[in-house]
PDB file of N, CA and C in Angstrom:
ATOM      1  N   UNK A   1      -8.813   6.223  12.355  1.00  0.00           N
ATOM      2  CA  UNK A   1      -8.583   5.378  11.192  1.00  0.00           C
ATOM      3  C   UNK A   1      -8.851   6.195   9.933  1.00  0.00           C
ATOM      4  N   UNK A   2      -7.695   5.895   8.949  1.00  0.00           N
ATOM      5  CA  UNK A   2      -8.204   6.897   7.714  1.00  0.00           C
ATOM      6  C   UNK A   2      -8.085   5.633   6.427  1.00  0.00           C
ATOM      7  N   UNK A   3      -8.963   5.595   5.745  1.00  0.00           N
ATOM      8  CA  UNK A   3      -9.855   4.951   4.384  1.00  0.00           C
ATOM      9  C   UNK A   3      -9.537   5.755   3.346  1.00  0.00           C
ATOM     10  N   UNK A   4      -8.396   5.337   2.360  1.00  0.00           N
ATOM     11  CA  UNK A   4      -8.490   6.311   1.253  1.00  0.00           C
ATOM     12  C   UNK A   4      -8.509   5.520  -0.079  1.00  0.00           C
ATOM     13  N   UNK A   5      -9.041   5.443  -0.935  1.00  0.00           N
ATOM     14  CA  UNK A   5      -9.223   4.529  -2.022  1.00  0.00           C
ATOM     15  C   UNK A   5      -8.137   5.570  -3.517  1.00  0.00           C
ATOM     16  N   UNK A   6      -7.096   4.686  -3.989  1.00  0.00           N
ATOM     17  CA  UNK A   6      -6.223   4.970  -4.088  1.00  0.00           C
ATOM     18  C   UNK A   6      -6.125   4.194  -6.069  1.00  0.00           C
ATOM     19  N   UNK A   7      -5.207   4.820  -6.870  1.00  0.00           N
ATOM     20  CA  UNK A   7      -5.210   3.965  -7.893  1.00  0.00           C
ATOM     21  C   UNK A   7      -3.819   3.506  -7.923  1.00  0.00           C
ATOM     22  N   UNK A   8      -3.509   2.650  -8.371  1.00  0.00           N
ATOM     23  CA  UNK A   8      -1.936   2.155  -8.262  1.00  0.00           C
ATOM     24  C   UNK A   8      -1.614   2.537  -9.861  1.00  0.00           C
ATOM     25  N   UNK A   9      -0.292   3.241 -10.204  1.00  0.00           N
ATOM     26  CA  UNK A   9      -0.051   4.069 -11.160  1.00  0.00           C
ATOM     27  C   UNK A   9       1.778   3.517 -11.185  1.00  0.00           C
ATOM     28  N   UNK A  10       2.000   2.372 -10.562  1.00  0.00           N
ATOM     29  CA  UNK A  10       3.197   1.703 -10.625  1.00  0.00           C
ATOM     30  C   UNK A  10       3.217   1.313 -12.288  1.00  0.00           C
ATOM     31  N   UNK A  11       4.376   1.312 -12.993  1.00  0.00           N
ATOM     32  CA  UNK A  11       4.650   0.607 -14.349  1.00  0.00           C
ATOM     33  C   UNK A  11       3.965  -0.561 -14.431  1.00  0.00           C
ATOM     34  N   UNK A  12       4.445  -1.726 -13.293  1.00  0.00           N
ATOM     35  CA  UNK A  12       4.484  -3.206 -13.351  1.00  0.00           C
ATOM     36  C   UNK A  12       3.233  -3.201 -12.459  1.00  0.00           C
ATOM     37  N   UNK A  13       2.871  -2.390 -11.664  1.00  0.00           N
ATOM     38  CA  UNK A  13       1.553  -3.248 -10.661  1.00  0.00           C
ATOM     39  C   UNK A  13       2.388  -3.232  -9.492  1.00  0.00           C
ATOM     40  N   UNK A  14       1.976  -4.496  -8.696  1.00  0.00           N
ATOM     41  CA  UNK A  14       2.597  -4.868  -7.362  1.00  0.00           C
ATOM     42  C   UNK A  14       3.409  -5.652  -7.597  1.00  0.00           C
ATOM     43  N   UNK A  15       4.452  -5.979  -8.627  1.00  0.00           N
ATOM     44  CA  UNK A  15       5.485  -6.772  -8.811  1.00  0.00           C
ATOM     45  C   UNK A  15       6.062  -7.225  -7.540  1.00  0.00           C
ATOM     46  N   UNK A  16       6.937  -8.510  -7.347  1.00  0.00           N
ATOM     47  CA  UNK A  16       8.208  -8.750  -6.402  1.00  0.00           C
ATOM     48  C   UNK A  16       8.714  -7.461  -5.786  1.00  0.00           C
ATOM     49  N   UNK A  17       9.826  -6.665  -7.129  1.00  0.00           N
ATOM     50  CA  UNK A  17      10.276  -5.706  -6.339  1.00  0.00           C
ATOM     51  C   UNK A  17       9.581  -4.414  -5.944  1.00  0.00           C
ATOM     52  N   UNK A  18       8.220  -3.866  -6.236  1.00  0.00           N
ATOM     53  CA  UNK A  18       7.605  -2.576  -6.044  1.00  0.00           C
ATOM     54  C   UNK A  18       6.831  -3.236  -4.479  1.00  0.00           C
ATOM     55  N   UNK A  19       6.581  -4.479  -4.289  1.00  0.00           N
ATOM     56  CA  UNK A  19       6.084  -5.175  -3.270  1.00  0.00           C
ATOM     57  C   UNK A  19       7.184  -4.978  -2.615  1.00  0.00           C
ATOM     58  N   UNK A  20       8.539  -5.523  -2.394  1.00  0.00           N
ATOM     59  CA  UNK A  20       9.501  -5.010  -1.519  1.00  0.00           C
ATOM     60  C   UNK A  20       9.582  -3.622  -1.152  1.00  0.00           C
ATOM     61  N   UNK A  21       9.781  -2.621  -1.999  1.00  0.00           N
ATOM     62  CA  UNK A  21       9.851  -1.490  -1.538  1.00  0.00           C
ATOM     63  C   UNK A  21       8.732  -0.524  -1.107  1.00  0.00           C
ATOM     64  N   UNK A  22       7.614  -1.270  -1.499  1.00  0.00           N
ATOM     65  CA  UNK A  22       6.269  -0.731  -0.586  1.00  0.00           C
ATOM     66  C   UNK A  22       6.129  -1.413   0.774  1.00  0.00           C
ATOM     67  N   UNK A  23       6.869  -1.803   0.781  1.00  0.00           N
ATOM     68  CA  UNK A  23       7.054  -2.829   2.220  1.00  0.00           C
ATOM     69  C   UNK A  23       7.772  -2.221   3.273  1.00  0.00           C
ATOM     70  N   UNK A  24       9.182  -1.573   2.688  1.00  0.00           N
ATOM     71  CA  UNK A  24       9.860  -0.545   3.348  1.00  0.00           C
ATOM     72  C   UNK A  24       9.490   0.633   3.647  1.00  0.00           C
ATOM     73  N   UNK A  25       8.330   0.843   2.536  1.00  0.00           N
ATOM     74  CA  UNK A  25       7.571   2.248   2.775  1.00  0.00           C
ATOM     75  C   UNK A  25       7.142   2.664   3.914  1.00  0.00           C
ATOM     76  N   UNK A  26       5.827   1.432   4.048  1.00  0.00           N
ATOM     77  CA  UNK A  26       4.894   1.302   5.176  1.00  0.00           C
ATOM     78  C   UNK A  26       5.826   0.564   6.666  1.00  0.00           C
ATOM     79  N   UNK A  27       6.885   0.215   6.679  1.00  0.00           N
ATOM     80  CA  UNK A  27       7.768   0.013   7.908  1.00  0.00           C
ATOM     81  C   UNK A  27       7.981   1.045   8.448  1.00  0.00           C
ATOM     82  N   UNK A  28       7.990   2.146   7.633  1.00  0.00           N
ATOM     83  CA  UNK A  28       8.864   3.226   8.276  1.00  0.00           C
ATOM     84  C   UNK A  28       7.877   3.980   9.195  1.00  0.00           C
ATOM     85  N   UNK A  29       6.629   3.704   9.219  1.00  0.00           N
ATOM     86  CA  UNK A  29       5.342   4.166  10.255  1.00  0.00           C
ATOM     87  C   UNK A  29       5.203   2.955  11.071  1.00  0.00           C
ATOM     88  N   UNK A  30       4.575   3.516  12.538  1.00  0.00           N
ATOM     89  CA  UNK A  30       4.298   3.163  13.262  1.00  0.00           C
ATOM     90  C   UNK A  30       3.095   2.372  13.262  1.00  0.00           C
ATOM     91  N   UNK A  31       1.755   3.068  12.612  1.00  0.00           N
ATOM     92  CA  UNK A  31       0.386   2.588  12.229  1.00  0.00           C
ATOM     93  C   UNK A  31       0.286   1.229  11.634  1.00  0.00           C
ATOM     94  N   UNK A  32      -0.601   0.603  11.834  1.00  0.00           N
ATOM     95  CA  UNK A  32      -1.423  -0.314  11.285  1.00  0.00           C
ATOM     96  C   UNK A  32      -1.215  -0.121   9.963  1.00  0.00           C
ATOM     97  N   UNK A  33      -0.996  -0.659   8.645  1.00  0.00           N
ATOM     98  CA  UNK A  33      -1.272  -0.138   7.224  1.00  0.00           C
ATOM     99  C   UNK A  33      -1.808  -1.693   6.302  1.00  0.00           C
ATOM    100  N   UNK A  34      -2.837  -1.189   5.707  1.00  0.00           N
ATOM    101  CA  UNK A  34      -3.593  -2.488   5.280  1.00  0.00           C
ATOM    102  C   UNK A  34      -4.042  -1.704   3.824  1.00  0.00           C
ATOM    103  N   UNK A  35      -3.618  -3.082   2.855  1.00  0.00           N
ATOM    104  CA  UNK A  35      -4.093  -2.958   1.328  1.00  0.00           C
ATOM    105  C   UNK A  35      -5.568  -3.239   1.360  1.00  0.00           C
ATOM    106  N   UNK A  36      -6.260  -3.013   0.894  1.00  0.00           N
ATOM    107  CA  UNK A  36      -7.957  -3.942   0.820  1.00  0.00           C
ATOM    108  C   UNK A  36      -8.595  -3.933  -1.088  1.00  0.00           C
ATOM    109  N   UNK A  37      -8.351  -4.928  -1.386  1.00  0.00           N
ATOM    110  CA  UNK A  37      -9.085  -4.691  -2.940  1.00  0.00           C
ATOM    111  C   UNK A  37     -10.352  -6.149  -2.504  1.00  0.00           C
ATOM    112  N   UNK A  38     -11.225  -5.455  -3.698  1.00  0.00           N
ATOM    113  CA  UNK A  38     -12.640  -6.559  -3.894  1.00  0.00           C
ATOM    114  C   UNK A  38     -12.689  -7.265  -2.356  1.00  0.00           C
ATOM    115  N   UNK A  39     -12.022  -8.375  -2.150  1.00  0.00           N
ATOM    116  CA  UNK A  39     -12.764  -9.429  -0.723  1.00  0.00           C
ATOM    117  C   UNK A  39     -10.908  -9.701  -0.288  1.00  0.00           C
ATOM    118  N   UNK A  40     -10.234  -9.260  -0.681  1.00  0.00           N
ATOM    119  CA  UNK A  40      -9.022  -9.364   0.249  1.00  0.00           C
ATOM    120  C   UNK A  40      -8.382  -7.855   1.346  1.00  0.00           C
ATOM    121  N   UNK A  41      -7.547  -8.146   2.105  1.00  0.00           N
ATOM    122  CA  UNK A  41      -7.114  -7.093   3.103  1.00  0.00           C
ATOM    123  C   UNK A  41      -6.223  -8.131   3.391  1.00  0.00           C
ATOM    124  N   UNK A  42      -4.928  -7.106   3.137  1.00  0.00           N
ATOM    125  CA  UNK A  42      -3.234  -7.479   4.049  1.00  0.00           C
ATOM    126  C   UNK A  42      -2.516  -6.583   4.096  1.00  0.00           C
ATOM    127  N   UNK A  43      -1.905  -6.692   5.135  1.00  0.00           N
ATOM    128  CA  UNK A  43      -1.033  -6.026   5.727  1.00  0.00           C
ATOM    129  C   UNK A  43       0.039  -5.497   5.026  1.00  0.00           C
ATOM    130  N   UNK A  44       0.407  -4.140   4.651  1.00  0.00           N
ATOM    131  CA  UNK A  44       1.123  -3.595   3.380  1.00  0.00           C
ATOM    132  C   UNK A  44       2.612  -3.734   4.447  1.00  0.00           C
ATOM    133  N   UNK A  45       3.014  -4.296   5.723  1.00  0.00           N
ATOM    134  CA  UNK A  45       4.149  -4.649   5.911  1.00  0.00           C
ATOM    135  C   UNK A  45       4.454  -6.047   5.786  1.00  0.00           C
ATOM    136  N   UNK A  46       3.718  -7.061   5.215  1.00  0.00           N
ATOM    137  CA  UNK A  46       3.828  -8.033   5.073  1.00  0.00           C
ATOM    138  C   UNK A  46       4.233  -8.181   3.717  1.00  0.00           C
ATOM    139  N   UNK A  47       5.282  -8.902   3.096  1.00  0.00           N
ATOM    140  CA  UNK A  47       5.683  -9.175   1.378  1.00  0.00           C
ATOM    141  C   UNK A  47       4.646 -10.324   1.651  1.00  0.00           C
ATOM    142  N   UNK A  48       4.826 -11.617   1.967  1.00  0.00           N
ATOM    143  CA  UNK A  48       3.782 -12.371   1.387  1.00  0.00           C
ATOM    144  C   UNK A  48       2.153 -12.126   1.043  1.00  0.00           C
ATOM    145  N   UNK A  49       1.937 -11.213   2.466  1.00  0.00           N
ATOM    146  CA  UNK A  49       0.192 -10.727   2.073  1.00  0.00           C
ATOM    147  C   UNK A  49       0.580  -9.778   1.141  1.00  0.00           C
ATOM    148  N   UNK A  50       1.732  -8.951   0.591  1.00  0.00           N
ATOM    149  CA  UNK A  50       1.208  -7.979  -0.063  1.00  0.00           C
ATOM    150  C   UNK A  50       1.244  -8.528  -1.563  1.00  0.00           C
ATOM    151  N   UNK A  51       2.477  -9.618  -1.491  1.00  0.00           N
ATOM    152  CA  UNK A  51       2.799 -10.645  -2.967  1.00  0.00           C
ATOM    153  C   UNK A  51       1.270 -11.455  -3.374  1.00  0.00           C
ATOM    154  N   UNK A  52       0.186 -11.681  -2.471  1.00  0.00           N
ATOM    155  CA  UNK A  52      -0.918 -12.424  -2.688  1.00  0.00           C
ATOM    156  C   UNK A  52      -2.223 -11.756  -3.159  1.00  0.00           C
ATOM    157  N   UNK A  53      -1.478 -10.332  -2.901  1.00  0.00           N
ATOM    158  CA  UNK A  53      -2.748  -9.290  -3.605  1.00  0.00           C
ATOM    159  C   UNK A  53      -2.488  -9.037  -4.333  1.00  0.00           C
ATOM    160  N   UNK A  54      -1.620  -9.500  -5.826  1.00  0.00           N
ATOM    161  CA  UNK A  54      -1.699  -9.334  -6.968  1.00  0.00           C
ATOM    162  C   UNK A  54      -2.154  -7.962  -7.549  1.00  0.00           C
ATOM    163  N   UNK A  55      -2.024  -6.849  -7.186  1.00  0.00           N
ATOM    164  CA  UNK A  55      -2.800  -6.017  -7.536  1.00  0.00           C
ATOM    165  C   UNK A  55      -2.138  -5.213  -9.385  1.00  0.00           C
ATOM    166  N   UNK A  56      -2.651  -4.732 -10.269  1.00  0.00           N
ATOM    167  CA  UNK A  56      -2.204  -4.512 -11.317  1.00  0.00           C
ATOM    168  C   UNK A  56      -2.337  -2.575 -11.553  1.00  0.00           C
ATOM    169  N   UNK A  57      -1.498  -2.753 -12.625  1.00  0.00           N
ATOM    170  CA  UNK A  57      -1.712  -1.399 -13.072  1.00  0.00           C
ATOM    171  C   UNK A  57      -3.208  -0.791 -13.030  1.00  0.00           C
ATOM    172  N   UNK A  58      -3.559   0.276 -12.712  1.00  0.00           N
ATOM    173  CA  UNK A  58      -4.727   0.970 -13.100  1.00  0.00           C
ATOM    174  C   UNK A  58      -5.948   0.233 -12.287  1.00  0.00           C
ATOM    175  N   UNK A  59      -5.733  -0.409 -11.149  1.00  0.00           N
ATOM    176  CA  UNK A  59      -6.569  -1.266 -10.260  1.00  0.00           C
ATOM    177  C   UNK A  59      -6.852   0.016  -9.028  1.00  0.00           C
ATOM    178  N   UNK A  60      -7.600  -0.119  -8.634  1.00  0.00           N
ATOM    179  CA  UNK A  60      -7.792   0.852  -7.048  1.00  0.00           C
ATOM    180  C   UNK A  60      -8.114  -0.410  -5.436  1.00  0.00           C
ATOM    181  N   UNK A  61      -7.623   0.630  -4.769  1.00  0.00           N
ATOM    182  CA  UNK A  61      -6.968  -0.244  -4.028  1.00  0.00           C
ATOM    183  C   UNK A  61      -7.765   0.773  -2.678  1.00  0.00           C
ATOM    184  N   UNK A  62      -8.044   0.223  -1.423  1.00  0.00           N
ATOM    185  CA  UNK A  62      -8.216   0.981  -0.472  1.00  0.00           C
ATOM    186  C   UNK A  62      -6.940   0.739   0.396  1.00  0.00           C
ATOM    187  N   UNK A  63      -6.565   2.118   0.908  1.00  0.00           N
ATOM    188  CA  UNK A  63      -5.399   2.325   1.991  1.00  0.00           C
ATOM    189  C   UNK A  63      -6.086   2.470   2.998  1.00  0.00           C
ATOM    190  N   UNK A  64      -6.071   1.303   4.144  1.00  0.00           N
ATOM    191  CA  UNK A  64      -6.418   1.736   5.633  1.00  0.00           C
ATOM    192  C   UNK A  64      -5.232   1.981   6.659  1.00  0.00           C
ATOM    193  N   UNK A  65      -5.468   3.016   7.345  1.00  0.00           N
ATOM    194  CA  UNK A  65      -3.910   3.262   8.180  1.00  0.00           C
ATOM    195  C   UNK A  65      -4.866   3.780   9.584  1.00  0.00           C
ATOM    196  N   UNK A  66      -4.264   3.005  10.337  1.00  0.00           N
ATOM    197  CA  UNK A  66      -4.514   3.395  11.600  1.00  0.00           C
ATOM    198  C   UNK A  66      -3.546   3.587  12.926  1.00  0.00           C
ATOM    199  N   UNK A  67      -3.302   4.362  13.643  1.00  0.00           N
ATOM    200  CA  UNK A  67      -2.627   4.653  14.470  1.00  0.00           C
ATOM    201  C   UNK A  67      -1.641   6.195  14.650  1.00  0.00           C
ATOM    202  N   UNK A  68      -0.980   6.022  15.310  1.00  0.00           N
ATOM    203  CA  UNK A  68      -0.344   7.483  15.898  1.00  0.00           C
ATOM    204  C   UNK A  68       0.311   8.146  14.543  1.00  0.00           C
ATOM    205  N   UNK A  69       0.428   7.828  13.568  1.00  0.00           N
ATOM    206  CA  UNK A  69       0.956   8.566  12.872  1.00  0.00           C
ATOM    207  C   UNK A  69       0.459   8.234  11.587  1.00  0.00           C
ATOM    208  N   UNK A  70      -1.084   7.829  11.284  1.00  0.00           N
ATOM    209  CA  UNK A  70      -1.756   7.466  10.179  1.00  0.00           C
ATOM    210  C   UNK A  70      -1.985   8.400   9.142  1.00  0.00           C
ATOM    211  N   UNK A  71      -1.917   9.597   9.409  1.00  0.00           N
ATOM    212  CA  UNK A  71      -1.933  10.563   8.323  1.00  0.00           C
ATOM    213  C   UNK A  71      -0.671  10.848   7.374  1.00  0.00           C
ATOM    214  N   UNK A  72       0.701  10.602   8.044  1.00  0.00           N
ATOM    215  CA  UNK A  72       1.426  10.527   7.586  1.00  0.00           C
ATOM    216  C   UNK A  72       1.916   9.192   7.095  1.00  0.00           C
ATOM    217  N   UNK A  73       1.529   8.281   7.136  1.00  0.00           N
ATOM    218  CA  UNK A  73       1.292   6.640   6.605  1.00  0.00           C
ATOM    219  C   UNK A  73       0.435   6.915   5.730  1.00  0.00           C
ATOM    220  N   UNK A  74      -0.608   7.395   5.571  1.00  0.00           N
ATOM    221  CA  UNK A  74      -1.270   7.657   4.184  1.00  0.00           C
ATOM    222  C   UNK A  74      -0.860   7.475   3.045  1.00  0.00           C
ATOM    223  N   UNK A  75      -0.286   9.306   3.501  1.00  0.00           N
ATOM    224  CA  UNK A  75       0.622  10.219   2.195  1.00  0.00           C
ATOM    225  C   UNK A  75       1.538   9.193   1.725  1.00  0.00           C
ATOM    226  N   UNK A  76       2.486   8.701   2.666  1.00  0.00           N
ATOM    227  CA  UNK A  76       3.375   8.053   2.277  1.00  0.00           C
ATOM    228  C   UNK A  76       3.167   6.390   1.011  1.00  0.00           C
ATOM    229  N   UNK A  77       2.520   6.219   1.513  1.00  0.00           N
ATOM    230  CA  UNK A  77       1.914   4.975   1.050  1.00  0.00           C
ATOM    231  C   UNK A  77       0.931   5.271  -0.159  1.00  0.00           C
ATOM    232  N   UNK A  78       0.326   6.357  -0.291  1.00  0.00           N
ATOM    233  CA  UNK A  78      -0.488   6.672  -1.496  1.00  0.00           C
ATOM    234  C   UNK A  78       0.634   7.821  -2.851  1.00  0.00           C
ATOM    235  N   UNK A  79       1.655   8.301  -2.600  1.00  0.00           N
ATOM    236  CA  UNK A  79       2.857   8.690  -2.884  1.00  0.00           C
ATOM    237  C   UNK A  79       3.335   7.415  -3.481  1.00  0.00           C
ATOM    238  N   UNK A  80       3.658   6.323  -3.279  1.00  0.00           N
ATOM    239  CA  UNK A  80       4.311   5.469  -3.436  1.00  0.00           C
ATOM    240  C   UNK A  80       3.422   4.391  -4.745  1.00  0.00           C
ATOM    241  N   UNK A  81       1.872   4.539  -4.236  1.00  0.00           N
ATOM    242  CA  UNK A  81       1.138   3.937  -5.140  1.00  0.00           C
ATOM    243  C   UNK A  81       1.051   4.454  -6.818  1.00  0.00           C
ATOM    244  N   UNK A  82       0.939   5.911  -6.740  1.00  0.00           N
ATOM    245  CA  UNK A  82       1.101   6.946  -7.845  1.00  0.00           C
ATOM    246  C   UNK A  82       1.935   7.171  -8.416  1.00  0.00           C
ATOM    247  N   UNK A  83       3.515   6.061  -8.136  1.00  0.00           N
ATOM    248  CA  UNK A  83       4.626   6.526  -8.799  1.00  0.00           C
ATOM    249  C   UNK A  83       5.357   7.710  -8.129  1.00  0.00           C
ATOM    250  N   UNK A  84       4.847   8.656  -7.610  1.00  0.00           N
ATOM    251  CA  UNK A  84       5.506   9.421  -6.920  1.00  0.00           C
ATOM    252  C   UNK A  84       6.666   9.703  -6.236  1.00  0.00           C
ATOM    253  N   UNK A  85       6.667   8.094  -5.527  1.00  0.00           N
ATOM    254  CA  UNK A  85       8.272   7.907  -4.714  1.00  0.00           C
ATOM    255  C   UNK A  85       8.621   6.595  -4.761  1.00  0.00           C
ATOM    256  N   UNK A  86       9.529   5.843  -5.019  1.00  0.00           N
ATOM    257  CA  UNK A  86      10.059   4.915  -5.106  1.00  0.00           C
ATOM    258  C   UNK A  86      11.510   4.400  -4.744  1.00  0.00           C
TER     259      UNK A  86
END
């Protein structure tokens, strides 16, 4: 299991559509992939859990990824948080 605490550096935050396409992100791995801020945790392939974590610009966020290809679910998913890939 890898724990990486992450800042979200999206324009809008977790909008509708950056929530859709972080959705596609984390599909494309096999692993477990879970958002966790303050007292919530959901599933970053889920739009509704990920639409309910509201998360905003300049917020930090923990990335948990677990499974056969969690290191590369990371990157991918913390890439995506930073603006990096979209």
């Amino acid at each position: 299991m890898i724990k990486k605490s992450v800042k979200i550096c999206l324009s809008n935050g977790l909008e509708a559509r950056p929530v859709a396409l972080l959705v596609q992100v984390a599909s494309q791995y096999e692993s477990n992939i879970y958002l966790e801020t303050n007292d919530k945790r959901v599933n970053a392939k889920s739009i509704m859990g990920m639409m309910s974590l509201r998360a905003d610009v300049g917020e930090e966020v923990t990335v948990v990824c677990e499974g056969e290809d969690e290191e590369a679910a990371t990157v991918g998913v913390e890439k995506f948080l930073a603006g990096e890939a979209s």
